[in-house]
N, C-alpha and C. Protein backbone atom coordinates (compact mmCIF):
# COMPACT_ATOMS: atom_id res chain seq x y z
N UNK A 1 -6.87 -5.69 -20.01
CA UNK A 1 -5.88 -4.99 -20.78
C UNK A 1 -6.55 -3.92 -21.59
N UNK A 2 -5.44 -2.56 -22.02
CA UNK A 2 -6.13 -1.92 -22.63
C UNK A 2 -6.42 -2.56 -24.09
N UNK A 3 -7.47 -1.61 -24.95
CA UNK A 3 -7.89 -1.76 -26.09
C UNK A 3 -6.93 -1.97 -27.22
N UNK A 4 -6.01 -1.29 -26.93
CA UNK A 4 -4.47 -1.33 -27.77
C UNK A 4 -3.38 -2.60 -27.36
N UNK A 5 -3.56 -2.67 -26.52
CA UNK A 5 -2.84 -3.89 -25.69
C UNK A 5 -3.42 -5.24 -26.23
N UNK A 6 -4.42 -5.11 -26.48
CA UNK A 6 -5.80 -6.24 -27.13
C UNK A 6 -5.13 -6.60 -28.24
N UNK A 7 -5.20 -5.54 -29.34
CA UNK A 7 -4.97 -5.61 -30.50
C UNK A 7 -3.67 -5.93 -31.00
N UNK A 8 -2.86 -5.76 -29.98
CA UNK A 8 -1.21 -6.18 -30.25
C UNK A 8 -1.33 -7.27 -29.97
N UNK A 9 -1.76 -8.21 -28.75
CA UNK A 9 -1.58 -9.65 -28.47
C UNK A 9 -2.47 -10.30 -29.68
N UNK A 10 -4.03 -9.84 -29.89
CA UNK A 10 -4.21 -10.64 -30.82
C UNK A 10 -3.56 -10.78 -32.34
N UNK A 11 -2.81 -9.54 -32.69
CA UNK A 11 -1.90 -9.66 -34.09
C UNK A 11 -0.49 -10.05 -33.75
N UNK A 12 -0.41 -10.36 -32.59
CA UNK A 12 0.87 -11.02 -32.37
C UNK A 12 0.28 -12.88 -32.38
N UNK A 13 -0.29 -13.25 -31.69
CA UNK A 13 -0.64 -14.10 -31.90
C UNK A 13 -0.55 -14.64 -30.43
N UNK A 14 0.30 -14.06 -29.30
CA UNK A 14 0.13 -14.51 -27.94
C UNK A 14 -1.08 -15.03 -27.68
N UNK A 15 -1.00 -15.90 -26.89
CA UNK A 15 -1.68 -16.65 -25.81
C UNK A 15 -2.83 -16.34 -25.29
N UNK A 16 -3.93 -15.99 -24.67
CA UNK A 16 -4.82 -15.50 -23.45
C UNK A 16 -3.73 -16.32 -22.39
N UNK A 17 -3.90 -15.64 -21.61
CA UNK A 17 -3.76 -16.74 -19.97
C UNK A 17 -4.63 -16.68 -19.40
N UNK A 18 -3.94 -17.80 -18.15
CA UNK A 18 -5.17 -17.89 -17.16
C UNK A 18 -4.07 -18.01 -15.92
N UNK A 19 -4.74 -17.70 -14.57
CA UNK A 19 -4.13 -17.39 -13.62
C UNK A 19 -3.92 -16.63 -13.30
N UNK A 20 -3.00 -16.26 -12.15
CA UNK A 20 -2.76 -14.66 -11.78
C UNK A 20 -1.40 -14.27 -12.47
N UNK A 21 -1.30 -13.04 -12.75
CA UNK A 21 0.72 -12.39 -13.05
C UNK A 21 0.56 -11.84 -11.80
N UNK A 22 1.69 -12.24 -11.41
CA UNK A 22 2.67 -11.63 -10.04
C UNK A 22 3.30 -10.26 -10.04
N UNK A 23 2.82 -9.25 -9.33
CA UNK A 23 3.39 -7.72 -9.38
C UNK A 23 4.54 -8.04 -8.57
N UNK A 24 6.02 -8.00 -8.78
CA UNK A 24 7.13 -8.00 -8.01
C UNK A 24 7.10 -6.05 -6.75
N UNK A 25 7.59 -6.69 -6.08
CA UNK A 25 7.86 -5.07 -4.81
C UNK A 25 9.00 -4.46 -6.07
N UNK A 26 8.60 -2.90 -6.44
CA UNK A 26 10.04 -2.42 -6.81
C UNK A 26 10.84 -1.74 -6.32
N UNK A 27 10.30 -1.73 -5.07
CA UNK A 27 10.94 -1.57 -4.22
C UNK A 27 10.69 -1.68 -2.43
N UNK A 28 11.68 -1.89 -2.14
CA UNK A 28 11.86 -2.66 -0.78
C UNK A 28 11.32 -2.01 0.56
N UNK A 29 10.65 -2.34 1.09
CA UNK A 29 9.83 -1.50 2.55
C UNK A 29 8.94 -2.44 2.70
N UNK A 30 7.98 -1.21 3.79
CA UNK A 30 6.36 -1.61 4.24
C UNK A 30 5.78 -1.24 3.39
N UNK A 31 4.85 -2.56 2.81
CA UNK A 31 3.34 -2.29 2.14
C UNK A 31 2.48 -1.49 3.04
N UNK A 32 1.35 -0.50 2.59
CA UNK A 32 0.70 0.15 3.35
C UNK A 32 -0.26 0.32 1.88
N UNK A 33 -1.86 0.47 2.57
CA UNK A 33 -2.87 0.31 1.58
C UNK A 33 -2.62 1.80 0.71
N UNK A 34 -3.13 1.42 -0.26
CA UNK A 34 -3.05 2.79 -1.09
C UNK A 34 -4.29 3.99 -0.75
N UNK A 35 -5.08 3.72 0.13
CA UNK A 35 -5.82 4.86 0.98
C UNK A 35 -5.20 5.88 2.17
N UNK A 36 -3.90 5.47 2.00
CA UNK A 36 -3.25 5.89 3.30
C UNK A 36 -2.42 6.91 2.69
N UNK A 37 -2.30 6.77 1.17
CA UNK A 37 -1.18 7.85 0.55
C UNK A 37 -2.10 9.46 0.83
N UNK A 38 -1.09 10.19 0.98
CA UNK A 38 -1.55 11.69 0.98
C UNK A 38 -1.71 12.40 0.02
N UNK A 39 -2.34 11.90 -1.06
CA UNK A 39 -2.83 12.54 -2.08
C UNK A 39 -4.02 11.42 -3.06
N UNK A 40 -4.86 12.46 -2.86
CA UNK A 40 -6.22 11.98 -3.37
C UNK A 40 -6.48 11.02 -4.83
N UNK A 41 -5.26 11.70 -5.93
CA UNK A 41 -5.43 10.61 -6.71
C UNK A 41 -4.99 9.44 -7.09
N UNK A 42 -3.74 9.17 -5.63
CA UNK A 42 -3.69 8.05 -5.84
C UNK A 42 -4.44 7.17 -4.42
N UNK A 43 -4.93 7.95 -3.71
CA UNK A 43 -6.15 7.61 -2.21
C UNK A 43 -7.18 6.88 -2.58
N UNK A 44 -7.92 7.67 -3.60
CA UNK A 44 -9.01 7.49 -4.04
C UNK A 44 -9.28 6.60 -5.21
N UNK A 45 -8.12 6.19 -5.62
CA UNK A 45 -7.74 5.23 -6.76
C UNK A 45 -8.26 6.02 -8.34
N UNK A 46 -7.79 7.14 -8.18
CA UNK A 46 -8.60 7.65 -9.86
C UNK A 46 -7.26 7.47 -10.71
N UNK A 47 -6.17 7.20 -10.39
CA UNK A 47 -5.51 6.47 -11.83
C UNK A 47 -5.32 5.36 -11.81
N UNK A 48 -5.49 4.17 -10.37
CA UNK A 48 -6.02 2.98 -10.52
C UNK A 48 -6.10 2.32 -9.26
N UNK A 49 -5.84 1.01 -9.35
CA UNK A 49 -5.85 0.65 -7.88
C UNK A 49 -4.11 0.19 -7.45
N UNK A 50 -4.04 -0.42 -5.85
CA UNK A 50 -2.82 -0.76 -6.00
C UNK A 50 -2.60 -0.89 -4.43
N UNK A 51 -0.83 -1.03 -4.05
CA UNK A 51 -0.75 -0.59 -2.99
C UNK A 51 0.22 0.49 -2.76
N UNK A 52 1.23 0.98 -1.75
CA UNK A 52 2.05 2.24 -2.11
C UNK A 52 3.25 1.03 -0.64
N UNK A 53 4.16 1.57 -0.44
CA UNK A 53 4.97 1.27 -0.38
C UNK A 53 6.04 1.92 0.40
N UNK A 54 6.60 1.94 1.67
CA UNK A 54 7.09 3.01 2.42
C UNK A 54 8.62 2.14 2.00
N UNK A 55 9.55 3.20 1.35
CA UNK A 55 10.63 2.32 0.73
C UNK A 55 12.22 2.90 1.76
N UNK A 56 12.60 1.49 1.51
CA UNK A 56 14.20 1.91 1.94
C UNK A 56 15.02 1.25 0.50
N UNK A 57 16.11 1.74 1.06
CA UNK A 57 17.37 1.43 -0.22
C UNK A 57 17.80 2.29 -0.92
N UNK A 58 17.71 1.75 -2.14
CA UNK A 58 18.16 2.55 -3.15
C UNK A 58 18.18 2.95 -4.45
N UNK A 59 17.32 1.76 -4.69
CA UNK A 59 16.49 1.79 -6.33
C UNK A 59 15.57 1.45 -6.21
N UNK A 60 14.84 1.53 -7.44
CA UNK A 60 13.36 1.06 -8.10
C UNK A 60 13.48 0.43 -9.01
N UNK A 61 13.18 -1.11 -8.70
CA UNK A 61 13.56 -1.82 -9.95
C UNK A 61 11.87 -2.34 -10.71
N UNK A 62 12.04 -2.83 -11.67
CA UNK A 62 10.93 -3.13 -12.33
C UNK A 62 9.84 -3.90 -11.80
N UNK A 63 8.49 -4.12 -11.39
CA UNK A 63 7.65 -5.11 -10.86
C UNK A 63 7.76 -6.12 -11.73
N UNK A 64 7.34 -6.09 -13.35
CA UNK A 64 6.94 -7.07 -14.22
C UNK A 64 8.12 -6.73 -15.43
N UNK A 65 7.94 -7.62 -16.01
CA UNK A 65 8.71 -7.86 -17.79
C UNK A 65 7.88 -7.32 -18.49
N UNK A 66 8.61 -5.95 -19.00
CA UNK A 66 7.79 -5.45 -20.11
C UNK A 66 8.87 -4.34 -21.00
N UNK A 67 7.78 -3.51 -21.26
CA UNK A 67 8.32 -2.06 -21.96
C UNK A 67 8.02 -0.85 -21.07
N UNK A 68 8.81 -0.05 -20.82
CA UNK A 68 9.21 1.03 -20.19
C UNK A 68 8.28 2.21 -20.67
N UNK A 69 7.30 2.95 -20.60
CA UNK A 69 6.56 3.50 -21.37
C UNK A 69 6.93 5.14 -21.49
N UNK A 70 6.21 5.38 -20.24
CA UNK A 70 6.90 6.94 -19.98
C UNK A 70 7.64 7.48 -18.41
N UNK A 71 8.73 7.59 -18.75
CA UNK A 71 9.68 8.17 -17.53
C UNK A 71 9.45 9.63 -17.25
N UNK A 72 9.01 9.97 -15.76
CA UNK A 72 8.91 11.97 -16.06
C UNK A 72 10.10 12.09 -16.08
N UNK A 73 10.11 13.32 -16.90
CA UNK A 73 11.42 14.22 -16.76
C UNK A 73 11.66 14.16 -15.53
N UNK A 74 11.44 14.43 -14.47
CA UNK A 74 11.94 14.30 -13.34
C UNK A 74 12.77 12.91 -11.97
N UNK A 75 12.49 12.01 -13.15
CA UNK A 75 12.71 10.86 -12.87
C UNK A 75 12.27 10.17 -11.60
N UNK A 76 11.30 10.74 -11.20
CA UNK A 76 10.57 9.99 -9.66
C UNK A 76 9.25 9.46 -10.07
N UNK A 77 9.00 9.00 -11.34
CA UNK A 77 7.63 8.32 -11.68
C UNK A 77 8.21 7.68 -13.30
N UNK A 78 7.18 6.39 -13.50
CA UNK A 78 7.52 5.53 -14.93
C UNK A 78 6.03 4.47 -14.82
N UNK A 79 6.05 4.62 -15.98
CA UNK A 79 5.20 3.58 -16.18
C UNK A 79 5.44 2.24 -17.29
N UNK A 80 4.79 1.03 -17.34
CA UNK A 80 5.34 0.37 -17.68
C UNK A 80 4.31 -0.86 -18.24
N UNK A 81 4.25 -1.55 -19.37
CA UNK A 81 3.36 -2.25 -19.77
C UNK A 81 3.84 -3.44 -20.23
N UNK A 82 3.18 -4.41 -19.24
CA UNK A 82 3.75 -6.02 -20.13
C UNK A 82 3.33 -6.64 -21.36
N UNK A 83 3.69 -7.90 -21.85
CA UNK A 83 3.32 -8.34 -22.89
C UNK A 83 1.47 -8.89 -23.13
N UNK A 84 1.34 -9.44 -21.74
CA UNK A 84 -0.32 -9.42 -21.40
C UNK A 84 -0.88 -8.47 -21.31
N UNK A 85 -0.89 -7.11 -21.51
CA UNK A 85 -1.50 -5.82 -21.24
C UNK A 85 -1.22 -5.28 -19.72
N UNK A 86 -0.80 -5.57 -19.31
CA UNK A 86 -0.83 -4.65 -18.11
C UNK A 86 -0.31 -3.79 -17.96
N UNK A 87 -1.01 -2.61 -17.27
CA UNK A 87 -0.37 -1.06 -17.70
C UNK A 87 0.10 -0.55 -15.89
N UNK A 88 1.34 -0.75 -15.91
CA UNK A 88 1.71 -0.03 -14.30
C UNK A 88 1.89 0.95 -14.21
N UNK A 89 1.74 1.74 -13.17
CA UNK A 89 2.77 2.96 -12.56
C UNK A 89 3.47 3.10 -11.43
N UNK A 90 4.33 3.54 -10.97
CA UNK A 90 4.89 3.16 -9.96
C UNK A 90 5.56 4.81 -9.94
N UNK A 91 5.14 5.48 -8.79
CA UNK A 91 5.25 7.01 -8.47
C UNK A 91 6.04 7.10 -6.94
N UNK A 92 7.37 7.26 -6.99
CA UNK A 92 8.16 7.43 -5.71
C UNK A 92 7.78 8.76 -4.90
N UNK A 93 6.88 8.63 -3.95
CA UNK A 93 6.64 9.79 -3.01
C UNK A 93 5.53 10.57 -3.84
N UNK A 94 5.28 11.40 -2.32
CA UNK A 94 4.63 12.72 -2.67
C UNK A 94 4.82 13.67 -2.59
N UNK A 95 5.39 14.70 -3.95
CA UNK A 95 5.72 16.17 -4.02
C UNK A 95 6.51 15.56 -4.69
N UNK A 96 7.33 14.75 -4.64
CA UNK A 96 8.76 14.84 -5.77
C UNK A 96 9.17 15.25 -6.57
N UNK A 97 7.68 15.12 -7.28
CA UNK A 97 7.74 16.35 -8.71
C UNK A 97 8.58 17.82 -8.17
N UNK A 98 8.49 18.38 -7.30
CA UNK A 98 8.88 19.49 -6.86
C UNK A 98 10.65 19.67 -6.75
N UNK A 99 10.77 18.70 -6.52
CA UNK A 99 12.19 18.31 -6.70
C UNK A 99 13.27 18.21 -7.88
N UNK A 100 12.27 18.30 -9.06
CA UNK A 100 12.92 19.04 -10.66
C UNK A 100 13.97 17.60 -10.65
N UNK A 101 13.64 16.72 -10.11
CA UNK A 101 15.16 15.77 -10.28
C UNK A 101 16.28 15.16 -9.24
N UNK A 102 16.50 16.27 -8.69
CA UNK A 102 16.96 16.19 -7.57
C UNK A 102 16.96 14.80 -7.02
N UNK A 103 18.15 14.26 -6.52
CA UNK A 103 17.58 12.88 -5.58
C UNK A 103 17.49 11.84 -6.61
N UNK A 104 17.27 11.96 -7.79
CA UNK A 104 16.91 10.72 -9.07
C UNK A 104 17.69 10.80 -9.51
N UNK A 105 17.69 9.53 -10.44
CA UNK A 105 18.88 8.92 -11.38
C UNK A 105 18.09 7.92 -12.23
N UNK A 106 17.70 8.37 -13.27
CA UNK A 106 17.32 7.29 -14.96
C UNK A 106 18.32 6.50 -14.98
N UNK A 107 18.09 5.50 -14.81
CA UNK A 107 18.67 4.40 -15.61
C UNK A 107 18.63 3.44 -16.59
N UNK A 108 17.51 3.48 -17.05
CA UNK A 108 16.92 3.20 -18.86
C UNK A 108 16.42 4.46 -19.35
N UNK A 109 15.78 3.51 -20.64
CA UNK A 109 14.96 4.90 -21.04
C UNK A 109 13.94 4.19 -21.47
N UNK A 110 12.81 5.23 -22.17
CA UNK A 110 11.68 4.97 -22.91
C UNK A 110 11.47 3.98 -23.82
N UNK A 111 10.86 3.36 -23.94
CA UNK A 111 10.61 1.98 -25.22
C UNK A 111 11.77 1.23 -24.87
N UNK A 112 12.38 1.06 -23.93
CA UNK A 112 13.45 0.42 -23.52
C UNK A 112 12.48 -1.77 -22.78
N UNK A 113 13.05 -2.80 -23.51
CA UNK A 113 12.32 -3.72 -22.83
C UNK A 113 13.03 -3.97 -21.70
N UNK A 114 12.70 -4.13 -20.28
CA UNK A 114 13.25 -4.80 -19.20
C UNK A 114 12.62 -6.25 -18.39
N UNK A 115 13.57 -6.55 -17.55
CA UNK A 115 13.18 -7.89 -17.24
C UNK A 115 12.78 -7.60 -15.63
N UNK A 116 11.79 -8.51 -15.23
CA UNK A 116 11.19 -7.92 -13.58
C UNK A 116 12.70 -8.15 -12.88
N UNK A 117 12.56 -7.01 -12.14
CA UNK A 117 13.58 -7.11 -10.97
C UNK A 117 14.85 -6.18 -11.71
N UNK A 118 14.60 -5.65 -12.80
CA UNK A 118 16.04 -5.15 -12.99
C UNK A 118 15.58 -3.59 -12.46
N UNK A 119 17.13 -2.93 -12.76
CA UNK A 119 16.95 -1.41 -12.30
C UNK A 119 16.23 -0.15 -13.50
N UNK A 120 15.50 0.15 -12.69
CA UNK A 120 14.86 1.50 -13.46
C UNK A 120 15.08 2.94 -12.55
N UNK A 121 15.42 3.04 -11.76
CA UNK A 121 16.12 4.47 -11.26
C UNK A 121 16.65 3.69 -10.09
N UNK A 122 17.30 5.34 -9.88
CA UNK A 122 18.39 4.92 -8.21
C UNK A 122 17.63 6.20 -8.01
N UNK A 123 17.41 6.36 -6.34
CA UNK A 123 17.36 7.29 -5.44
C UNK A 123 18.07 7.56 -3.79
N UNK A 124 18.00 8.82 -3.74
CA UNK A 124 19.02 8.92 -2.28
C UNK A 124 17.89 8.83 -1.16
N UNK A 125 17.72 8.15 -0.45
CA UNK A 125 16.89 8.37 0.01
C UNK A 125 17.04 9.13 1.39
N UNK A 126 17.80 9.17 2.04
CA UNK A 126 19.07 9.97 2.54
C UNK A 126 18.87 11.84 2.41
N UNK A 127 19.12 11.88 0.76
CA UNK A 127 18.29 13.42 0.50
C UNK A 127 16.94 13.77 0.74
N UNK A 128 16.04 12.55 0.20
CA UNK A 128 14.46 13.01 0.03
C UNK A 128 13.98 12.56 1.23
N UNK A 129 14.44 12.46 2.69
CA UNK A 129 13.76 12.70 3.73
C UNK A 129 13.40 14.09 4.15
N UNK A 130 12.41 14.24 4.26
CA UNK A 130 12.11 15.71 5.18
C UNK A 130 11.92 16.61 3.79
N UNK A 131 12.41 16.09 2.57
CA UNK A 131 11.65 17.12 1.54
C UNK A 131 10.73 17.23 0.80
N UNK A 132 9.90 16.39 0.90
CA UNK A 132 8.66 16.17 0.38
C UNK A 132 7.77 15.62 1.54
N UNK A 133 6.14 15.63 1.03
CA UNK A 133 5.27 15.52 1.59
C UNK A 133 4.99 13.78 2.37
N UNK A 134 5.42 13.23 1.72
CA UNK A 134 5.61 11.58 2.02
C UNK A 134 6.77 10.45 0.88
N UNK A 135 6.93 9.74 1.44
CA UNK A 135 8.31 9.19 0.64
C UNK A 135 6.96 7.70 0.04
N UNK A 136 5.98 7.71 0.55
CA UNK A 136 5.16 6.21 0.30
C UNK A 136 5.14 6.30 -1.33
N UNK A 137 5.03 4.88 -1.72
CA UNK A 137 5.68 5.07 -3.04
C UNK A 137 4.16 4.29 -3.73
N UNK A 138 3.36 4.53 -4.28
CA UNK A 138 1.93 4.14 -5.14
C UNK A 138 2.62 3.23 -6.21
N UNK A 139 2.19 1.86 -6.15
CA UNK A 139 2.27 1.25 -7.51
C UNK A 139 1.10 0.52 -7.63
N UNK A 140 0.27 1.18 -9.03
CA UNK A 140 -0.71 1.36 -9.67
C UNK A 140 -1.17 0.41 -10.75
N UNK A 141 -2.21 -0.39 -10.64
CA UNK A 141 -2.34 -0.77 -12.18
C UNK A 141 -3.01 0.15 -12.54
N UNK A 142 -2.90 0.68 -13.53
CA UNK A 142 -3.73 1.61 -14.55
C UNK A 142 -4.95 1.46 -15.29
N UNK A 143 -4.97 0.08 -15.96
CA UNK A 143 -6.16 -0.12 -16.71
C UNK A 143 -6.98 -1.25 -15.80
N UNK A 144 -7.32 -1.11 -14.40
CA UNK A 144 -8.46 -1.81 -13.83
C UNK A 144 -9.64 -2.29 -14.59
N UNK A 145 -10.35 -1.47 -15.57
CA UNK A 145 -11.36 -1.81 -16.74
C UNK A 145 -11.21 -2.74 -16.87
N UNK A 146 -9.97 -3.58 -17.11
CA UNK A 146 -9.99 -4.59 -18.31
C UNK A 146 -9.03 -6.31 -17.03
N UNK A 147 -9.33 -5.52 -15.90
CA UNK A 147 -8.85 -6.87 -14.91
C UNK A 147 -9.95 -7.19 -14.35
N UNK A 148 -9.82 -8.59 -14.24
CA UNK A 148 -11.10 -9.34 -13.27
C UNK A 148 -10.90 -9.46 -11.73
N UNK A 149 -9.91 -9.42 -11.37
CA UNK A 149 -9.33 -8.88 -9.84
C UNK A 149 -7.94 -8.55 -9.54
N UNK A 150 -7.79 -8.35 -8.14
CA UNK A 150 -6.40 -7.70 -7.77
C UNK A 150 -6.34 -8.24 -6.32
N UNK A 151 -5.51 -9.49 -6.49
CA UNK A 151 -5.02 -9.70 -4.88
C UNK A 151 -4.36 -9.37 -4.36
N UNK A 152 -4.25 -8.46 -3.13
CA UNK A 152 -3.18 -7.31 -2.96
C UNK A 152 -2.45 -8.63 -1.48
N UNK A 153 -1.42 -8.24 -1.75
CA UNK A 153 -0.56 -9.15 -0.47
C UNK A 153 -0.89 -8.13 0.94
N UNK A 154 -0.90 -8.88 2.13
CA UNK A 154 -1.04 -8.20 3.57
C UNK A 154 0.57 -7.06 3.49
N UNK A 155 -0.54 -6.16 4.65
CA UNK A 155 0.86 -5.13 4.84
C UNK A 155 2.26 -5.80 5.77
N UNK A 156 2.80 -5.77 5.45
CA UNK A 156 4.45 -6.71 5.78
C UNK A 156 5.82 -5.90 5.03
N UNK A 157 7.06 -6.33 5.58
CA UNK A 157 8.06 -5.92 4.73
C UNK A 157 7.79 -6.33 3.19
N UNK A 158 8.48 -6.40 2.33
CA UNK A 158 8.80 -6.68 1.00
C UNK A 158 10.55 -6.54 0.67
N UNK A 159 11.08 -7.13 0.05
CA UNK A 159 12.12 -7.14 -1.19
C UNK A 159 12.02 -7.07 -2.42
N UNK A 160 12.65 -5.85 -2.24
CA UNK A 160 12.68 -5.37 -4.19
C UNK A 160 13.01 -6.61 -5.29
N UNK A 161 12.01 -6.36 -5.94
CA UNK A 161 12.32 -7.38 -6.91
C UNK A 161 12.30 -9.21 -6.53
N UNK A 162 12.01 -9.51 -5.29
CA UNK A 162 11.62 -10.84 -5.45
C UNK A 162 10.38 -11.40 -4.02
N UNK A 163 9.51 -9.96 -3.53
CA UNK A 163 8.34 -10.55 -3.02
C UNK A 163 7.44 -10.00 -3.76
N UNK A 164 6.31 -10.92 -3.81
CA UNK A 164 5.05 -10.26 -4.75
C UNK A 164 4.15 -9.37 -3.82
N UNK A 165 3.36 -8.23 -4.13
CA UNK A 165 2.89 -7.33 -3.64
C UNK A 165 1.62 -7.77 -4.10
N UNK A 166 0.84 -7.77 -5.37
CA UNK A 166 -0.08 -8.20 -5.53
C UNK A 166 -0.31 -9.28 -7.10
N UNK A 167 -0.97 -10.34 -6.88
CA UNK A 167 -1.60 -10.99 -8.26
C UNK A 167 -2.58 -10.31 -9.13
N UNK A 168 -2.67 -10.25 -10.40
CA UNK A 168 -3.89 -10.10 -11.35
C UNK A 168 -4.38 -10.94 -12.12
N UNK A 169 -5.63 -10.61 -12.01
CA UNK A 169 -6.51 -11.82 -12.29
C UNK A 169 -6.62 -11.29 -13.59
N UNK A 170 -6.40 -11.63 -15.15
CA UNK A 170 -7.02 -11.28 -15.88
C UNK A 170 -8.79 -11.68 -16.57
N UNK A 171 -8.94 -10.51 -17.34
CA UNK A 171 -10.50 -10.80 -17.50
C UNK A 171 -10.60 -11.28 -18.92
């Protein structure tokens, strides 16, 4: 967990755990390794590790129980941090940004708490074929530093919100 994340559980008075937390799918498709995405920083893992996600449906619902951190303006990326520190991201496609919005729909907001599996955007997916560079969707832990591992589930379908994609081991 991050350094700030530290300092809130220990003045809260939470727990350490032990075991793994379960990353829920937030959405529904083929797992595919996160080396396969077409863009280098999430290929190469420089904002963290993870897997990405070739999605059907129609939303993106939450992996874990937490707080909602930052939504882009554009509503095709959010990140999200649980009560154990864990810092996610979860980025629908590549180029989207380009899309100013288009295709998205917010459905919380910022500092907003949610519960795993609920909704955090809707998308058409319908529109964003053929307009961007890849629809594979990166969900990221962010602060790797502070995890002792990451069991990523085999590439297979998934269901939003109730198959796990990967465990974390905390450190």
């Amino acid at each position: 967990m991050g350094f700030l994340s530290r300092i809130r559980r220990l003045m809260s008075g939470q727990p350490e755990l032990s075991g793994g937390i379960a990353i829920l799918a937030p959405v529904s498709g083929t797992i595919v390794p996160i080396e396969k995405v077409p863009d280098v920083v999430f290929a190469e893992k420089i904002v963290g590790d993870g897997i990405a996600i070739q999605p059907e449906g129609e939303f993106i619902l939450s992996p874990i129980e937490g707080t909602i951190g930052k939504i882009f303006e554009t509503n095709h990326a959010f990140s999200i941090e649980s009560a154990q520190g864990l810092e996610l991201f979860v980025h629908f496609g590549v180029g989207t940004v380009e899309l100013r919005g288009n295709g998205f729909k917010r459905l919380v907001e910022e500092g907003q708490q949610v519960k795993a599996g609920e909704r955090i955007l809707a998308f058409d997916l319908e529109f964003l074929q053929g307009q961007v560079d890849s629809l594979l969707t990166p969900v990221v832990l962010a602060n790797m530093e502070d995890i002792k591992g990451l069991d990523k589930s085999p590439e297979g379908f998934v269901v939003a919100g109730k198959d796990t994609i990967f465990t974390v081991q905390l450190s």
